[in-house]
Protein backbone atom coordinates (compact mmCIF):
# COMPACT_ATOMS: atom_id res chain seq x y z
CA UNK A 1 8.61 -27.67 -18.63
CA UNK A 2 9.83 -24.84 -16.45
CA UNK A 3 7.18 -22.40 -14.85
CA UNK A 4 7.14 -18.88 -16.53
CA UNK A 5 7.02 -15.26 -15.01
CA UNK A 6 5.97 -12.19 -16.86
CA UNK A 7 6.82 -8.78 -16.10
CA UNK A 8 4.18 -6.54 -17.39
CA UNK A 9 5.69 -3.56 -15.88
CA UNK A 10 6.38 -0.65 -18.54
CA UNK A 11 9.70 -0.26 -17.48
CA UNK A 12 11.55 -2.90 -15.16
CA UNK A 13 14.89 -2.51 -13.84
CA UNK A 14 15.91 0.78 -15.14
CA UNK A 15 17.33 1.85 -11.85
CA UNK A 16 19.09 -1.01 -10.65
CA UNK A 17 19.83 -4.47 -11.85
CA UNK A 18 18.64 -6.23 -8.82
CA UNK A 19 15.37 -7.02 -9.91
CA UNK A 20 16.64 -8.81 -13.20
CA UNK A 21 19.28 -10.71 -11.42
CA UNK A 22 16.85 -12.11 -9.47
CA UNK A 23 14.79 -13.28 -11.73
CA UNK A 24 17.72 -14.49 -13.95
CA UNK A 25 19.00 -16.31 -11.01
CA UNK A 26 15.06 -18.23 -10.12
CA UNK A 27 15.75 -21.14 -12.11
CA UNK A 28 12.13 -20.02 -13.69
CA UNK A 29 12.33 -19.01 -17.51
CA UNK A 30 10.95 -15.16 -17.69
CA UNK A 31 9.39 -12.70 -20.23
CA UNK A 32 9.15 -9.12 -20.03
CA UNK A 33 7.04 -6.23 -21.71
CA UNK A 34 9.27 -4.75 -23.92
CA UNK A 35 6.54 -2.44 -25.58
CA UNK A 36 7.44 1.01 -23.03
CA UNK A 37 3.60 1.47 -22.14
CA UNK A 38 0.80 0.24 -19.91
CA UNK A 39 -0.61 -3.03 -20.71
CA UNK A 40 -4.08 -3.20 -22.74
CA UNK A 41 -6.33 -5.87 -21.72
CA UNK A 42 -5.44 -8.26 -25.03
CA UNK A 43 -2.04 -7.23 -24.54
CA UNK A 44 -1.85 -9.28 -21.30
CA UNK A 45 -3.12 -11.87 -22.67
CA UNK A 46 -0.80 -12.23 -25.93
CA UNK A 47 2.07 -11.77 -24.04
CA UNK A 48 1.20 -13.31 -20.41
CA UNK A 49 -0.64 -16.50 -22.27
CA UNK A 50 1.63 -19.01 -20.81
CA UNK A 51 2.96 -17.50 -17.53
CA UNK A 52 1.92 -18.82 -14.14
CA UNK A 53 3.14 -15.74 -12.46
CA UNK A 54 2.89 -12.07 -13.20
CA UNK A 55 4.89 -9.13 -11.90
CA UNK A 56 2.05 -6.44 -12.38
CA UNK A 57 1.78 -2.49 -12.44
CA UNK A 58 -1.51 -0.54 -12.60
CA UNK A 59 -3.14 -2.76 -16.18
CA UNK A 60 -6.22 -4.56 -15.71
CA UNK A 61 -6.57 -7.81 -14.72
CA UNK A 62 -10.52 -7.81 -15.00
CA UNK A 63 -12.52 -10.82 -15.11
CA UNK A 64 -11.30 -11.41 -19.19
CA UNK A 65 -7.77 -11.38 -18.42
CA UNK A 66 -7.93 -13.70 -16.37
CA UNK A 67 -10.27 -15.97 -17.31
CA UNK A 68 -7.57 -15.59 -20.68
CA UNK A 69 -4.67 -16.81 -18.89
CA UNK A 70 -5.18 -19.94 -18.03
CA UNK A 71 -2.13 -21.32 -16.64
CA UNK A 72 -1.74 -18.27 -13.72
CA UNK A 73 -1.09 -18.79 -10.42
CA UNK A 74 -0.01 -15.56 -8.78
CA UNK A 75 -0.46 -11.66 -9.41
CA UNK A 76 2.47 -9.83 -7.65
CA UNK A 77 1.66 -6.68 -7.57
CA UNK A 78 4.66 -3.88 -7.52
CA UNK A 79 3.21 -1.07 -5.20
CA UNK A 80 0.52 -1.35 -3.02
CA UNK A 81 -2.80 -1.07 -5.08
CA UNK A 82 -4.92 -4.08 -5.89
CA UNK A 83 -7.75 -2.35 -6.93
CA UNK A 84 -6.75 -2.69 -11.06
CA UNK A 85 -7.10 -6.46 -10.44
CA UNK A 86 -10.54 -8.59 -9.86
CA UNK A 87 -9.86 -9.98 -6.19
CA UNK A 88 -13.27 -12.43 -6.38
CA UNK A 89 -12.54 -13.62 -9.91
CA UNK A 90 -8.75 -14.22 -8.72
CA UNK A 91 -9.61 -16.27 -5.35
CA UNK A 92 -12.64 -18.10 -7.58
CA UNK A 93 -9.40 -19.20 -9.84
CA UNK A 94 -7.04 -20.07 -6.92
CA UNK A 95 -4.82 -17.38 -8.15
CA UNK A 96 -2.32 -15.78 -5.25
CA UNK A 97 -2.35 -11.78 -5.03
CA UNK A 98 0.63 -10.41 -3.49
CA UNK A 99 1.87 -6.25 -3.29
CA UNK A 100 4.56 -4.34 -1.88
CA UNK A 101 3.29 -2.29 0.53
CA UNK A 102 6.33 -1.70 2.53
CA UNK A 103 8.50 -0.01 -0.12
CA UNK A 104 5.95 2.70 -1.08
CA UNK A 105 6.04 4.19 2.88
CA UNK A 106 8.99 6.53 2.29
CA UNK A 107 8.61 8.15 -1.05
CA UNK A 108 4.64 8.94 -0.23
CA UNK A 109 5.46 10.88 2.93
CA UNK A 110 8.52 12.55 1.60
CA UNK A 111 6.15 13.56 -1.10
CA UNK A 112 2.90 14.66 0.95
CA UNK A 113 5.41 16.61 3.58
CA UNK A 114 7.09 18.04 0.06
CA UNK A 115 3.64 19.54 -1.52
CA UNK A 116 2.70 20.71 1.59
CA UNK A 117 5.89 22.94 1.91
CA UNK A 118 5.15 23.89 -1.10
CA UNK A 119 1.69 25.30 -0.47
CA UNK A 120 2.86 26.69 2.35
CA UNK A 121 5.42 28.62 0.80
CA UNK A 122 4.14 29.16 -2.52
CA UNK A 123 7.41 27.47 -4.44
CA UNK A 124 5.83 26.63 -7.29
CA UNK A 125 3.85 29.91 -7.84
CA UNK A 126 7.24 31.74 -7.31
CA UNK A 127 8.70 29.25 -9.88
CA UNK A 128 6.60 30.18 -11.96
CA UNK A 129 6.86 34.17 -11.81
CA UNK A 130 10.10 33.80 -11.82
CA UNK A 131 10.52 32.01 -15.15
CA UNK A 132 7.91 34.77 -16.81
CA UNK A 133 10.64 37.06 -15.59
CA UNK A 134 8.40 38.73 -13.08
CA UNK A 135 10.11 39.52 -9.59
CA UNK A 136 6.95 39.57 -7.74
CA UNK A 137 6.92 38.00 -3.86
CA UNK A 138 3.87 36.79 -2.00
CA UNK A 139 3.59 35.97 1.88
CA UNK A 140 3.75 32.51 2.62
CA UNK A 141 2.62 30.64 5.38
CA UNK A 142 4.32 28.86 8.49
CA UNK A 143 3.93 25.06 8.58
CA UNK A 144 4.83 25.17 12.37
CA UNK A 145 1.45 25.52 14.61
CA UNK A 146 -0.84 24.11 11.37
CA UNK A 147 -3.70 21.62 12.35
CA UNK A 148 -3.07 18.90 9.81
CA UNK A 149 -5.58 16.54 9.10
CA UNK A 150 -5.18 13.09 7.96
CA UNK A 151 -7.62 11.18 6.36
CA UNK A 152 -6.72 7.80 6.34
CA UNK A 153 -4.34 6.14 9.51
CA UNK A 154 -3.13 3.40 7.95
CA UNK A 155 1.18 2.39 7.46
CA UNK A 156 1.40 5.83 5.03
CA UNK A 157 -1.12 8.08 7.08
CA UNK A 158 0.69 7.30 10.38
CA UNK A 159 4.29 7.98 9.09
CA UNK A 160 2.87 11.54 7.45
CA UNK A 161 1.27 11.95 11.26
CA UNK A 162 4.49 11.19 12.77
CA UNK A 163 6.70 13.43 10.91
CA UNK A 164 4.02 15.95 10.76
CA UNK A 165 4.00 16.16 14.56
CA UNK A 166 8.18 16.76 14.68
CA UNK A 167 7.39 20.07 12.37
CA UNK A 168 5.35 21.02 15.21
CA UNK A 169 1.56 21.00 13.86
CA UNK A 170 -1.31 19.61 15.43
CA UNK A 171 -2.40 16.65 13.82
CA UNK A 172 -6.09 14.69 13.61
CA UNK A 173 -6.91 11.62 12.13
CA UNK A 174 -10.11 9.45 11.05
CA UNK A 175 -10.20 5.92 10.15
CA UNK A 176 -12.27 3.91 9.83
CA UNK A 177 -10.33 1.61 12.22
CA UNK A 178 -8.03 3.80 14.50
CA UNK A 179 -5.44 2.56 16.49
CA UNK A 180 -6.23 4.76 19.29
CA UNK A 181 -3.29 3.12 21.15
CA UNK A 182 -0.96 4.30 18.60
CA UNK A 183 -2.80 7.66 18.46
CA UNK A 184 -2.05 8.43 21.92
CA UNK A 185 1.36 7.39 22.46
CA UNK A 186 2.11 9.44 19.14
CA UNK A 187 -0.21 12.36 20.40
CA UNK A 188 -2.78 12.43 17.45
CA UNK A 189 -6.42 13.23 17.96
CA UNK A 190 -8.93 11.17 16.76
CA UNK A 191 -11.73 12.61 15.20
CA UNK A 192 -14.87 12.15 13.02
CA UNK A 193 -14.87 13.26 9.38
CA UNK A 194 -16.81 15.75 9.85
CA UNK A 195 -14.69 17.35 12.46
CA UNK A 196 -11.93 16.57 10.41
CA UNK A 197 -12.99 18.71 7.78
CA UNK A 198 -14.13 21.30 9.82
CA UNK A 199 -10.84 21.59 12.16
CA UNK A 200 -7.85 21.18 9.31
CA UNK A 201 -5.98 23.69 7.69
CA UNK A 202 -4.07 21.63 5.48
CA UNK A 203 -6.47 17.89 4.82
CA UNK A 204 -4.13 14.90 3.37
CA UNK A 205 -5.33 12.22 2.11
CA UNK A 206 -4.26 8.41 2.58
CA UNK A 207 -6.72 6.40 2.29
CA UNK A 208 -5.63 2.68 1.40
CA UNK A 209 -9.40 1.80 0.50
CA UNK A 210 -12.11 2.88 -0.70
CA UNK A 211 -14.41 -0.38 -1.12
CA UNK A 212 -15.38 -0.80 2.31
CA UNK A 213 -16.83 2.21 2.57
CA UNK A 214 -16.41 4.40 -0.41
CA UNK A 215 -15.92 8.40 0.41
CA UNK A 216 -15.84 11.54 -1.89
CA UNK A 217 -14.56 14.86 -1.08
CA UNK A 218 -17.46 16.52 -3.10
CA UNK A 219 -19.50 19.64 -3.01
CA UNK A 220 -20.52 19.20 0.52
CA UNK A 221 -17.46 17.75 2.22
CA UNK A 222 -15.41 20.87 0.46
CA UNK A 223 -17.92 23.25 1.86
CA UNK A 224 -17.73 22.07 5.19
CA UNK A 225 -13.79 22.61 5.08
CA UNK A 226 -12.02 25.44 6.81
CA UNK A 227 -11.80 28.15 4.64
CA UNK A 228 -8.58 29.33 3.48
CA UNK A 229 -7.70 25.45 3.76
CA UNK A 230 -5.64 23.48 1.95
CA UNK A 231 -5.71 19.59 0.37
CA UNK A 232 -3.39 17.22 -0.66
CA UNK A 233 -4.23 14.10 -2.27
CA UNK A 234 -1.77 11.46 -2.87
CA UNK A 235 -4.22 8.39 -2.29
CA UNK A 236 -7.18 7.48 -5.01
CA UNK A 237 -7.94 9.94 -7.72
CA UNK A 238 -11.37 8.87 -7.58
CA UNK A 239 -11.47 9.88 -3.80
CA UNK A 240 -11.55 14.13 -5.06
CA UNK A 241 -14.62 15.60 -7.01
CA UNK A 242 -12.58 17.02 -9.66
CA UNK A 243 -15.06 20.23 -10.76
CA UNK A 244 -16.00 20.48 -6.85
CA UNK A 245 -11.98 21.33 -6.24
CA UNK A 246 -11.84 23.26 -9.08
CA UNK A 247 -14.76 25.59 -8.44
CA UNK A 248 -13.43 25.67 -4.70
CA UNK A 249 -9.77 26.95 -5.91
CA UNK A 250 -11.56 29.47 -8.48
CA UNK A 251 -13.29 31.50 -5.90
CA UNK A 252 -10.42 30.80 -2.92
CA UNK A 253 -12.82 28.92 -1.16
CA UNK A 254 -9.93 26.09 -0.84
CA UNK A 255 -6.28 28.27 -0.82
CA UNK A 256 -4.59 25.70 -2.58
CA UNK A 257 -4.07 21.73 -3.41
CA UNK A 258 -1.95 19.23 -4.26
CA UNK A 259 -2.65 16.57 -6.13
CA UNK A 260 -0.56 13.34 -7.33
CA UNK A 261 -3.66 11.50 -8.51
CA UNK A 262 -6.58 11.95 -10.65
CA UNK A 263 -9.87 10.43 -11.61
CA UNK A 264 -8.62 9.89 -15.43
CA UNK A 265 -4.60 9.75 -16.06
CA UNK A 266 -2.84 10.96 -17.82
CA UNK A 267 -4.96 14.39 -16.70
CA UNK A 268 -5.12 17.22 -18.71
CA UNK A 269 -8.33 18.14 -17.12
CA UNK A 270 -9.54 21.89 -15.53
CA UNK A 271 -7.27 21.73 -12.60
CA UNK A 272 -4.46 22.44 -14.88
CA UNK A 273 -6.00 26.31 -15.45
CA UNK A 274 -5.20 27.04 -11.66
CA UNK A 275 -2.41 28.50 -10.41
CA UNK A 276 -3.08 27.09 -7.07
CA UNK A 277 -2.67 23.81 -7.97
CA UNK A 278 0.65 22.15 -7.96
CA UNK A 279 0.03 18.69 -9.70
CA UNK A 280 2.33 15.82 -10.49
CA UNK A 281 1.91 12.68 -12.66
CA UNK A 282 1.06 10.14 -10.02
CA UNK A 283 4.84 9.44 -9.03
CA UNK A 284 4.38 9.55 -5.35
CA UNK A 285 6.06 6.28 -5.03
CA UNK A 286 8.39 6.69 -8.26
CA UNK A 287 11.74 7.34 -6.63
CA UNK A 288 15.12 5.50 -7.98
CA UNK A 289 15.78 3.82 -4.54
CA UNK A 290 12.19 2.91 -3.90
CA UNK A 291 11.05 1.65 -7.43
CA UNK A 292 14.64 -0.78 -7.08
CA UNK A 293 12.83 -1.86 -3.96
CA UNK A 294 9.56 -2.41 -4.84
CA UNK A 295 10.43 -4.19 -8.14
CA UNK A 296 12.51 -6.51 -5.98
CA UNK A 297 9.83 -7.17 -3.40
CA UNK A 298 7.63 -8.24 -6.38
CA UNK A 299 9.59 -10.70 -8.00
CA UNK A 300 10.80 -12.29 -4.96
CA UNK A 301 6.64 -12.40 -4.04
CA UNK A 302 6.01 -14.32 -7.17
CA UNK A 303 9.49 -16.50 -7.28
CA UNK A 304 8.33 -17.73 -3.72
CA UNK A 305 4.77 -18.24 -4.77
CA UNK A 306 5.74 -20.76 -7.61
CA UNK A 307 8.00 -22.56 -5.28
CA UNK A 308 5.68 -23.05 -2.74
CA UNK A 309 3.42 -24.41 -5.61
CA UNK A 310 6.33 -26.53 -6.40
């Protein structure tokens, strides 16, 4: 009996038929979600029941999934993110996680260095005048001589540092393991949190985890922010105190933020009220060339992972 992959993923190789050729070409038989939406927990299990691997999005794999699927031997993540699926109760069941974290480098920056021209230079907000038929023009700001600060130095938060630096801005970093020798030769200060907050006039977010040692940009944090600063989160929704921000924009404590990620998706929360907000629907990493990419990395991490079980 031939092993069997599923692809959970709500969509899967709408941008390029690499992925499916790939999997076509394994020599493993293969089912894929066909429903167009995230994955319920009993809806992995009905349809996953009898595969040993799974090509995963952002659906649970909680302790009941996968004590339900008894036959799996790898998770293969597509994107970077493990934190939808139970590490302890997979390594306790000898079941391989694997992710893509490579492929997701690009479209993040290109997205954090995006929203933060667009704070800068209020594109959206003109957009949006412009569209109520209102010729109205307010100053922007330069990006050039900015202190950016970057919370988070991992493979994302140093290529945002990097590029950051060549449009001429300061930049400072925390982590909570810096690579100080990569910080110098690149010219980024390392700082605390707390001076982080307090020196930044634009704070990005990229932190890769939050389990180690969780943080919260609450009440507090926000306060002790520049003011007139600005925040862009592209990292954990869970990471931003949503009414904090919000009562921060209302009163121009914070001048802005940008935010790809929220505590509860799909959002249709406070933040959308604010016309300082510019707000997409967590697609930081959802570019054509990049999702090709990423779904490829995935089911080549789960084609190898059965033939090394093999």
């Amino acid at each position: 009996m031939k092993k069997k992959i599923f692809v959970a993923l709500s969509t899967f190789s709408e941008h390029g038929s690499a992925p499916l050729e790939l999997l076509k070409g394994s020599g493993f038989d293969f089912s894929i979600n066909m429903l167009g939406k995230r994955l319920g927990r009993e809806e992995i299990v009905a349809l996953g029941k009898d595969a040993e691997g799974i090509v995963a999005g952002v659906e649970p794999y909680d302790g009941f999934v996968i004590d339900h699927l008894p036959r799996l031997r790898c998770i293969s993540r597509c994107g970077v993110g493990i934190d939808n699926i139970d590490a302890e109760k997979a390594s306790d069941k000898r079941i391989i996680i694997k992710n893509t974290p490579d492929a997701v480098i690009q479209p993040v920056v290109e997205l954090t260095i995006a929203m933060a021209f667009d704070l800068m230079r209020r594109l959206s907000r003109h957009t949006g005048l412009m569209r109520a038929r209102r010729w109205h023009k307010e100053a922007g700001n330069l990006l050039f001589g900015k202190k950016v600060g970057i919370l988070g130095l991992g493979r994302i938060g140093k290529r945002v540092a990097e590029v950051m630096l060549k449009l001429g801005t300061e930049v400072y970093g925390t982590d909570l393991r810096p690579d100080r020798t990569w910080a110098d030769q690149a010219g980024v200060k390392i700082v605390s949190s707390v001076e982080l907050l307090r020196t930044s006039d634009i704070l990005t977010i990229h932190l890769s985890s939050i389990k180690e040692k969780p943080f919260r940009l609450g009440t507090d944090e926000i306060a002790a922010m520049k003011a007139g600063a600005f925040l862009i989160n592209v990292s954990r929704g869970s990471v931003v105190d949503e009414m904090a921000l919000y009562d921060a924009l209302k009163i121009g404590r914070l001048a802005g933020a940008a935010l790809d990620v929220f505590p509860e998706e799909p959002y249709a929360g406070k933040l959308c009220e604010l016309d300082n907000m510019i707000m997409t629907p967590h697609v930081a990493t959802l570019t054509k060339e990049s999702r090709v990419q990423m779904e490829e990395e995935a089911v080549r991490n789960v084609i190898d992972c059965l033939k090394a079980e093999a």
